[in-house]
Each structure stands twice: as C-alpha cells, then as structure tokens.
Protein backbone atom coordinates (compact mmCIF):
# COMPACT_ATOMS: atom_id res chain seq x y z
CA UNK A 1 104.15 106.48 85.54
CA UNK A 2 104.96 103.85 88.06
CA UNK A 3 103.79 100.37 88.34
CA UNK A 4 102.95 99.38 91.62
CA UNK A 5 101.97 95.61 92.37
CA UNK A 6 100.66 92.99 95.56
CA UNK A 7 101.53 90.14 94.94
CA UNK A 8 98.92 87.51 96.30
CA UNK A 9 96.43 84.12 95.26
CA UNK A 10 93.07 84.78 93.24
CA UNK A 11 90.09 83.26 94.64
CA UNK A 12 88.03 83.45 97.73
CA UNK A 13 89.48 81.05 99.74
CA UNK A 14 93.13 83.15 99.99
CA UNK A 15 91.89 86.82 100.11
CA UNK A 16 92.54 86.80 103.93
CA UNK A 17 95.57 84.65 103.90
CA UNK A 18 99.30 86.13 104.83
CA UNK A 19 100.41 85.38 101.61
CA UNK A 20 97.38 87.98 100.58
CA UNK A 21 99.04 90.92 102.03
CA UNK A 22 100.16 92.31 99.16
CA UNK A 23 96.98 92.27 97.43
CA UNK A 24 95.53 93.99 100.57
CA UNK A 25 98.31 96.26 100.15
CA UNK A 26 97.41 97.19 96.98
CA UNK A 27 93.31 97.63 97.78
CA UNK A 28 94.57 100.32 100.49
CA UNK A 29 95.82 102.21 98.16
CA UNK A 30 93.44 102.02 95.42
CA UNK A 31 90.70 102.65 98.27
CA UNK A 32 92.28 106.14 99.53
CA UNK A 33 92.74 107.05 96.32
CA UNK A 34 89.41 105.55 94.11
CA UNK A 35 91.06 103.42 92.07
CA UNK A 36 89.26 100.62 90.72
CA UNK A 37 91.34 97.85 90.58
CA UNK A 38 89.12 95.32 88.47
CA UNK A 39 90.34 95.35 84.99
CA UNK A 40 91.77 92.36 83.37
CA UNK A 41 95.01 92.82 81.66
CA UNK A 42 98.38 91.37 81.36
CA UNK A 43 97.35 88.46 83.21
CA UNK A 44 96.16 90.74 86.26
CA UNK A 45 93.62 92.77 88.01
CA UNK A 46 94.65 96.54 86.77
CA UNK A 47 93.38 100.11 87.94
CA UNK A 48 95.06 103.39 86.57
CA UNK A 49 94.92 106.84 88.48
CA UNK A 50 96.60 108.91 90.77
CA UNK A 51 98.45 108.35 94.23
CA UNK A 52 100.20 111.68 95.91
CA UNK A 53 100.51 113.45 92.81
CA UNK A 54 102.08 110.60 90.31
CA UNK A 55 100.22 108.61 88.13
CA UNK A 56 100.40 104.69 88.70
CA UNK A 57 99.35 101.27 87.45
CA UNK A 58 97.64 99.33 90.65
CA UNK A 59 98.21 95.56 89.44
CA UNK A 60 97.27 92.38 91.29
CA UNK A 61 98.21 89.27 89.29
CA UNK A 62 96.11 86.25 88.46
CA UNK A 63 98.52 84.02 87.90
CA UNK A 64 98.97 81.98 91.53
CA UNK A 65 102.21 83.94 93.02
CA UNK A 66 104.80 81.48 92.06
CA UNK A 67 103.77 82.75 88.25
CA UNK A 68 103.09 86.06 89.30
CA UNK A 69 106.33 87.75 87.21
CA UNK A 70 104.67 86.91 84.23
CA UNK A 71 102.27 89.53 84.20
CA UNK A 72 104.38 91.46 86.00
CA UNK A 73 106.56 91.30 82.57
CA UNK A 74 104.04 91.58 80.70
CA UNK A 75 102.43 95.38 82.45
CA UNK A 76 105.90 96.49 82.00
CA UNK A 77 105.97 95.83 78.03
CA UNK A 78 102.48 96.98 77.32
CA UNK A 79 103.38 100.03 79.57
CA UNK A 80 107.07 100.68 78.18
CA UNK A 81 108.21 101.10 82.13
CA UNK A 82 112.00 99.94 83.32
CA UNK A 83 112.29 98.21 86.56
CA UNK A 84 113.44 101.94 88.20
CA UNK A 85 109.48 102.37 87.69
CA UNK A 86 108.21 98.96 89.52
CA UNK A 87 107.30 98.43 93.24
CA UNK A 88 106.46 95.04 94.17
CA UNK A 89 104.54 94.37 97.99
CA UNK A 90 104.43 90.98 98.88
CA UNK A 91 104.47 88.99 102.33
CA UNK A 92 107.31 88.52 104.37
CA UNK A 93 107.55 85.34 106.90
CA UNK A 94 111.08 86.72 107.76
CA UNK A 95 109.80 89.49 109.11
CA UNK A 96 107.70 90.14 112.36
CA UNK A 97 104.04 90.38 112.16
CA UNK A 98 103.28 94.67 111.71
CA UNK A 99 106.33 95.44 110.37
CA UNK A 100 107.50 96.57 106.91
CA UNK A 101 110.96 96.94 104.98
CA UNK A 102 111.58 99.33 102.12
CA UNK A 103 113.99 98.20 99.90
CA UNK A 104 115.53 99.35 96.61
CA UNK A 105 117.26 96.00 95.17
CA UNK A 106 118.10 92.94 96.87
CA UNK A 107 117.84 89.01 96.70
CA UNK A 108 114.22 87.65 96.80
CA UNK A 109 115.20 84.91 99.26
CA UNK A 110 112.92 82.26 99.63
CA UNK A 111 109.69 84.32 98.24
CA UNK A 112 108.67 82.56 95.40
CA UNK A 113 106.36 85.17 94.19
CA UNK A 114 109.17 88.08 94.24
CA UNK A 115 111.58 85.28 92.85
CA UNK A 116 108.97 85.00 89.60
CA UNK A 117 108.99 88.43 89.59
CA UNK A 118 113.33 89.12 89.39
CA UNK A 119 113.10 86.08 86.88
CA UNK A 120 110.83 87.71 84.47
CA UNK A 121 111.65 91.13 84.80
CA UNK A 122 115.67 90.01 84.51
CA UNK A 123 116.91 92.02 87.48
CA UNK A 124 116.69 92.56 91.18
CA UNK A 125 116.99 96.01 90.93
CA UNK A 126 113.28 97.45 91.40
CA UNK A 127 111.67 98.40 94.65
CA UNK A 128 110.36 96.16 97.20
CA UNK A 129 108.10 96.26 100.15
CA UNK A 130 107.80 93.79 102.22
CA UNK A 131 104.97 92.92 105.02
CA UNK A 132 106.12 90.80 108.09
CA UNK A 133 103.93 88.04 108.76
CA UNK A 134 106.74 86.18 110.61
CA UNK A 135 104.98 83.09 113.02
CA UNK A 136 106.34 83.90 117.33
CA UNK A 137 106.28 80.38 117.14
CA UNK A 138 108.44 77.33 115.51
CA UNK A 139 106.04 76.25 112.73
CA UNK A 140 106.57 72.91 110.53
CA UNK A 141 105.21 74.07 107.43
CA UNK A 142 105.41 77.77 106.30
CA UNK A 143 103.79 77.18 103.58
CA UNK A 144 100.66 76.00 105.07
CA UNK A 145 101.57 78.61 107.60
CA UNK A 146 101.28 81.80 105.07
CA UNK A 147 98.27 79.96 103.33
CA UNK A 148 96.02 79.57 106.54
CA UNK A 149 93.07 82.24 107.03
CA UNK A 150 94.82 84.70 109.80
CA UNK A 151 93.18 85.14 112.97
CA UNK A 152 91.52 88.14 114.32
CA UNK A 153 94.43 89.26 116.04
CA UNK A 154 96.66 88.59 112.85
CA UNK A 155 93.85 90.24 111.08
CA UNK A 156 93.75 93.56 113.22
CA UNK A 157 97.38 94.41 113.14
CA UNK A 158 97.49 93.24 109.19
CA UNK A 159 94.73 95.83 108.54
CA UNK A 160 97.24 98.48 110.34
CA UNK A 161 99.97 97.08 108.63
CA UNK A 162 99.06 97.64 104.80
CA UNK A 163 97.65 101.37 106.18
CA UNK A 164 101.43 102.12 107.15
CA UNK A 165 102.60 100.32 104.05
CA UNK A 166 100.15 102.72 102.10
CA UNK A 167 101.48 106.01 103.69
CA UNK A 168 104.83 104.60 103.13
CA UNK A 169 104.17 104.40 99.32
CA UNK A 170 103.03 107.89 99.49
CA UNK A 171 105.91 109.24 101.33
CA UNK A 172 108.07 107.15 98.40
CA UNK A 173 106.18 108.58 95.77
CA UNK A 174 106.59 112.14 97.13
CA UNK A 175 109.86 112.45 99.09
CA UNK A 176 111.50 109.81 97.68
CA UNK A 177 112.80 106.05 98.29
CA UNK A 178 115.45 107.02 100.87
CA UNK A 179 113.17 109.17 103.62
CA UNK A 180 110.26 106.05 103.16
CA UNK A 181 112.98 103.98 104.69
CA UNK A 182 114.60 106.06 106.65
CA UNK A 183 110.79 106.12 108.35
CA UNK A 184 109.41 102.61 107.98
CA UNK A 185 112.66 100.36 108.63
CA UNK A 186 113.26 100.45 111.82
CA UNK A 187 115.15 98.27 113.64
CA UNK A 188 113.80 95.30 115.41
CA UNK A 189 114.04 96.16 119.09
CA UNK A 190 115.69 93.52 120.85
CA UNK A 191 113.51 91.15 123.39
CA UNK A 192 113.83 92.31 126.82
CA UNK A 193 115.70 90.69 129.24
CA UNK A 194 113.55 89.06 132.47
C-alpha cells in the first residue's frame, strides 16, 4: 500500500490557487480511478482504492500546508507505512508553469508544506512531485503570488499539468520511480537567442 498525498489549503477561497496544485493533483487521480476522496481521518481528506494495479491511500490534509506533516505523520502510523511508501505532490514556484520533477529524496527548499512534511515524518527520503507554478515575471511577494486565484491561462495549462502528473504516478506505480523520471524531468530548454 502506498500513501499518496497533495498538499494544498482547505476552504473555498484556495481550491484554485497555485499552492492548490497538489490537491488538484490528487482529485485527478482519484477521478480516473473513482476514488472518493472525502473521508475525514488523520487530520485529512482520505479515499482508499486502486491506481494501476497497487492499492493506495489518496490524502489531502486539513491542516493549512505549513501543518500539513502532521497528518501526514499521523496516515503513516494508523497505516504502519515507512517513508519508501509516501509520495508527496505539492507546488513548485521554482519551477516553470507545466512542468513537473520526480524526485526520490532531496531538500524541501523553501516549501513550507513539504518542509512540515520531512519534519514530521523525520526524513527526506520519500518521493516527491513537484508542479511548476514558477511566475515569467519578477514578483514581490510569492506568497501572495502562489495564494492568488490563477488565471485562465494559468488555469488551462494547470489542468494539463496535474493530467501529466497523474500518468506520471501511474507510470511510478507500474514501471517504477526511475522510468517516471526518466519521462517527466526533462530539461528546461534554454530561451532562444533573438
């Protein structure tokens, strides 16, 4: 069994925020495969079933994402599951809008979500996948910035976004961490010269 969480903010007024991709993230995947993510548990939204072939734990915390490693803790000791069975999606303002990263271990920089999470769980060796929601532009505030309603534009290619980041998963659940990224991290192709 795996435990596979989006990190996000509960409440209306953040569902289509940047910061929400990871909760969108997590309702692709319990859409393709009719999981209904809606009970309460652990401090979380929580839906059990089936996605390619391995049963999983679909988790979206309640906590606000700077608390979200509580519950993350807390799945993982009602479930019995080491961090080798945790993948964590969350948003990434490092990374360009559309694309994703696949990662097995790693620092969680200046996320503070994915920093509650290595806090709680006591390691930063679980699975990560991260959605780019990176501004073109120099912006003041990225908080405000990842906490702003996206745009349509942002919207469209954030809807196309947490599709790949759902095939990803699958591929990871059935081939295997190192062909998702060998797929889905691509480089960043440099700008072109005018």
């Amino acid at each position: 069994m795996r435990l596979i969480v989006g990190l996000g903010n509960p409440g209306p007024e953040y569902q289509w925020t940047p910061h929400n991709l990871g909760f969108l993230a997590v309702d692709e995947l319990a859409n393709r495969n009719a999981i209904r993510v809606e009970r309460p548990e652990a401090k979380a939204l929580v839906g059990i079933g089936t996605v390619a072939g391995e049963e999983v734990i679909l988790a979206k915390p309640q906590t606000y994402m700077n608390l979200s490693g509580i519950s993350v803790r807390r799945l993982m000791e009602k479930y019995e599951l080491e961090p080798a069975g945790l993948l964590v999606m969350f948003d990434e303002r490092d990374l360009p809008w559309g694309m994703i990263r696949i990662g097995e271990r790693g620092s969680p920089g200046t996320h503070n979500g994915a920093r509650s999470v290595t806090s709680e769980v006591g390691t930063q060796e679980f699975v990560r996948l991260r959605l780019g929601c990176g501004p073109d532009h120099p912006v003041g505030d990225l908080a405000a910035y990842v906490l702003r309603p996206m745009k349509k534009s942002d919207l469209e290619v954030a809807a196309e976004m947490v599709a790949s980041a759902g095939d990803a998963v699958e591929l990871l659940l059935t081939q295997g961490i190192a062909a998702a990224m060998n797929k889905y991290n691509r480089r960043i192709p440099p700008p072109e010269e005018k």
